[in-house]
C-alpha atoms as a PDB file:
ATOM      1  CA  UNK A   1      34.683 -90.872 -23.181  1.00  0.00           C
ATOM      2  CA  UNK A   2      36.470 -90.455 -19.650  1.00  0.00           C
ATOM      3  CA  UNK A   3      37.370 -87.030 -18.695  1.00  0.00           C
ATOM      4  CA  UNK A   4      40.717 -88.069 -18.684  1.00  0.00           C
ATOM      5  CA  UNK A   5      40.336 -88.588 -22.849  1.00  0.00           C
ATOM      6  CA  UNK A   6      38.436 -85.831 -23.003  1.00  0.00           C
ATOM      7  CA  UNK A   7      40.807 -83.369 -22.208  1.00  0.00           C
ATOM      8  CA  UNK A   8      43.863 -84.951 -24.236  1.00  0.00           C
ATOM      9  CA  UNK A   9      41.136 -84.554 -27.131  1.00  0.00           C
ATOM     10  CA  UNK A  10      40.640 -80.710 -26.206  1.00  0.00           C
ATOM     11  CA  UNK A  11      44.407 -80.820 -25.858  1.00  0.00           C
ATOM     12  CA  UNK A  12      45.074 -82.107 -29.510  1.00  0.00           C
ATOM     13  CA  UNK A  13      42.609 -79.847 -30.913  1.00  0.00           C
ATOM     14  CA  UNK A  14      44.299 -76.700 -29.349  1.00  0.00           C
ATOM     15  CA  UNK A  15      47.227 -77.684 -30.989  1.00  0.00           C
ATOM     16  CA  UNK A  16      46.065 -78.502 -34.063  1.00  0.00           C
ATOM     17  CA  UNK A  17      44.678 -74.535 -34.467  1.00  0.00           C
ATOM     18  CA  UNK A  18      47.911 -73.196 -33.069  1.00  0.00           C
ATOM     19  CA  UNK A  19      49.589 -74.933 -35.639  1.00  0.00           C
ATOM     20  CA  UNK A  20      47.194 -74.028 -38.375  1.00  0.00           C
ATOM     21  CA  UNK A  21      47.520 -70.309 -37.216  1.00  0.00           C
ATOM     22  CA  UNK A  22      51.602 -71.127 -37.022  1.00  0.00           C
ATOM     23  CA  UNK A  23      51.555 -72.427 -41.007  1.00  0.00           C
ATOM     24  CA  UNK A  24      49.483 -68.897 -41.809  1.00  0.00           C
ATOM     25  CA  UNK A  25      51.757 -66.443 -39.883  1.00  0.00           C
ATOM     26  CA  UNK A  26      54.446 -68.283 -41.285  1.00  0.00           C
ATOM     27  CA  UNK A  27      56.450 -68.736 -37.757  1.00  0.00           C
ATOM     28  CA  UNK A  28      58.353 -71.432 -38.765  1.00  0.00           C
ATOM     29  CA  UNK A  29      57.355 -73.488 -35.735  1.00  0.00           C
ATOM     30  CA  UNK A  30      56.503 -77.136 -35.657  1.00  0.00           C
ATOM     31  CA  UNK A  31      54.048 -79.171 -33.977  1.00  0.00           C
ATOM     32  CA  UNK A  32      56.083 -80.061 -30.942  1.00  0.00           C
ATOM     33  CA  UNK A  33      57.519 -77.145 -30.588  1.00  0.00           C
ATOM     34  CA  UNK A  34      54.131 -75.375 -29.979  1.00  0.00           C
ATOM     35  CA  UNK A  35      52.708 -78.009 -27.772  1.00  0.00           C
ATOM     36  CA  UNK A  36      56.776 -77.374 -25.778  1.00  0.00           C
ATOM     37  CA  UNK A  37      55.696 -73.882 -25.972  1.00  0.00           C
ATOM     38  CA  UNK A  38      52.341 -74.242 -24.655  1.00  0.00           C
ATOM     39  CA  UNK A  39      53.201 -76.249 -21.622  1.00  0.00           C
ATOM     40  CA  UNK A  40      55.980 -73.934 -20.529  1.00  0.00           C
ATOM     41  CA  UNK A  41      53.456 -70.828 -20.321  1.00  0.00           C
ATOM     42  CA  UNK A  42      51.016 -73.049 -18.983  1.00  0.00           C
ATOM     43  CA  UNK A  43      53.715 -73.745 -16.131  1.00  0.00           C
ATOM     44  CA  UNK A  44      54.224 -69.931 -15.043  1.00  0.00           C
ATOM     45  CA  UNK A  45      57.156 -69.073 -18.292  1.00  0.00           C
ATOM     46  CA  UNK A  46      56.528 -65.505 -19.243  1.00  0.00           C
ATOM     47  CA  UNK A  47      55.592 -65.715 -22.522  1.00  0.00           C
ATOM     48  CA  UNK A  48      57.096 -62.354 -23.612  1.00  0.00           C
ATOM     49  CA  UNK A  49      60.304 -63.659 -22.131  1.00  0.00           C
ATOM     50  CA  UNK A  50      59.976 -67.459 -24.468  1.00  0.00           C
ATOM     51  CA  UNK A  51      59.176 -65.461 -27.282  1.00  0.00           C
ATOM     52  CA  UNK A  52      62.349 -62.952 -27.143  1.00  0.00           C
ATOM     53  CA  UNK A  53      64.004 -66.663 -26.423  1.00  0.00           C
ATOM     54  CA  UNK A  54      62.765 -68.832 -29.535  1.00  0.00           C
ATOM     55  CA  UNK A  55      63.588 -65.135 -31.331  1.00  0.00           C
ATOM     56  CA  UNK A  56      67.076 -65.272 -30.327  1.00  0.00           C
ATOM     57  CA  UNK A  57      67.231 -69.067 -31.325  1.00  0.00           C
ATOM     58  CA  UNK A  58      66.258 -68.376 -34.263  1.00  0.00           C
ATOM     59  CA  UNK A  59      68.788 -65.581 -35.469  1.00  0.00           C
ATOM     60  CA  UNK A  60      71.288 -67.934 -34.082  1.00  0.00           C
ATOM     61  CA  UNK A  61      70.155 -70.523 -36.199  1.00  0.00           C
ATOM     62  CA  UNK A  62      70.157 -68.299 -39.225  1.00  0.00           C
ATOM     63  CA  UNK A  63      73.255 -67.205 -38.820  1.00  0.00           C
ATOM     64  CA  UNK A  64      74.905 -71.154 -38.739  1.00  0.00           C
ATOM     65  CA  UNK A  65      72.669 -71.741 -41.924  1.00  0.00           C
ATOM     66  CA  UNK A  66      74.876 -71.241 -45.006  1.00  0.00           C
ATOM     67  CA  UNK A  67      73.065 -69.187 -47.787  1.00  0.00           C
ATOM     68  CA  UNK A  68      74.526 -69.149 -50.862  1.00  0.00           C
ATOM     69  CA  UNK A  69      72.952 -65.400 -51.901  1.00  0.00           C
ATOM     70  CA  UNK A  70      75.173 -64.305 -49.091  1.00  0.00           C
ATOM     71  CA  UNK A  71      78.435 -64.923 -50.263  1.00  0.00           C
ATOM     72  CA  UNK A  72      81.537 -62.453 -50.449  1.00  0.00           C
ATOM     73  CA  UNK A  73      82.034 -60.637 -53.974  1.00  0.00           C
ATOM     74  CA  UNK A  74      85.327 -60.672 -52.878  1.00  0.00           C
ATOM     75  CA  UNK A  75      87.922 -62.432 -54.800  1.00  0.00           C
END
């Protein structure tokens, strides 16, 4: 195997435990969105600073979901 191969192969299997750990904890992030996440601290991004980020995204995204248990009991 070259090195080059080598190291996507060390690559995918980082992944593949942060996304096993991700399932577990129950973060609600997907495969690509870890690897996104990976690369961007890898590149310098604090990674308090991308977590209070994704956090942020996610109440956003929450907040645009409609949820029927929250409805008015207004008439």
């Amino acid at each position: 195997m070259s090195a080059a191969a080598s190291k996507r192969q060390a690559a995918r299997e980082v992944i593949d435990i942060l996304t096993e750990v991700s399932l577990l904890l129950n973060t609600h992030l997907d495969r690509p969105t870890l690897s996104l996440c990976v690369s961007l601290i890898e590149n310098g991004i604090d990674p308090e600073v991308l977590a209070v980020s994704r956090g942020s995204s996610g109440l956003a995204e929450k907040a645009l979901t409609p949820n029927p248990s929250r409805r008015s009991s207004r008439s």
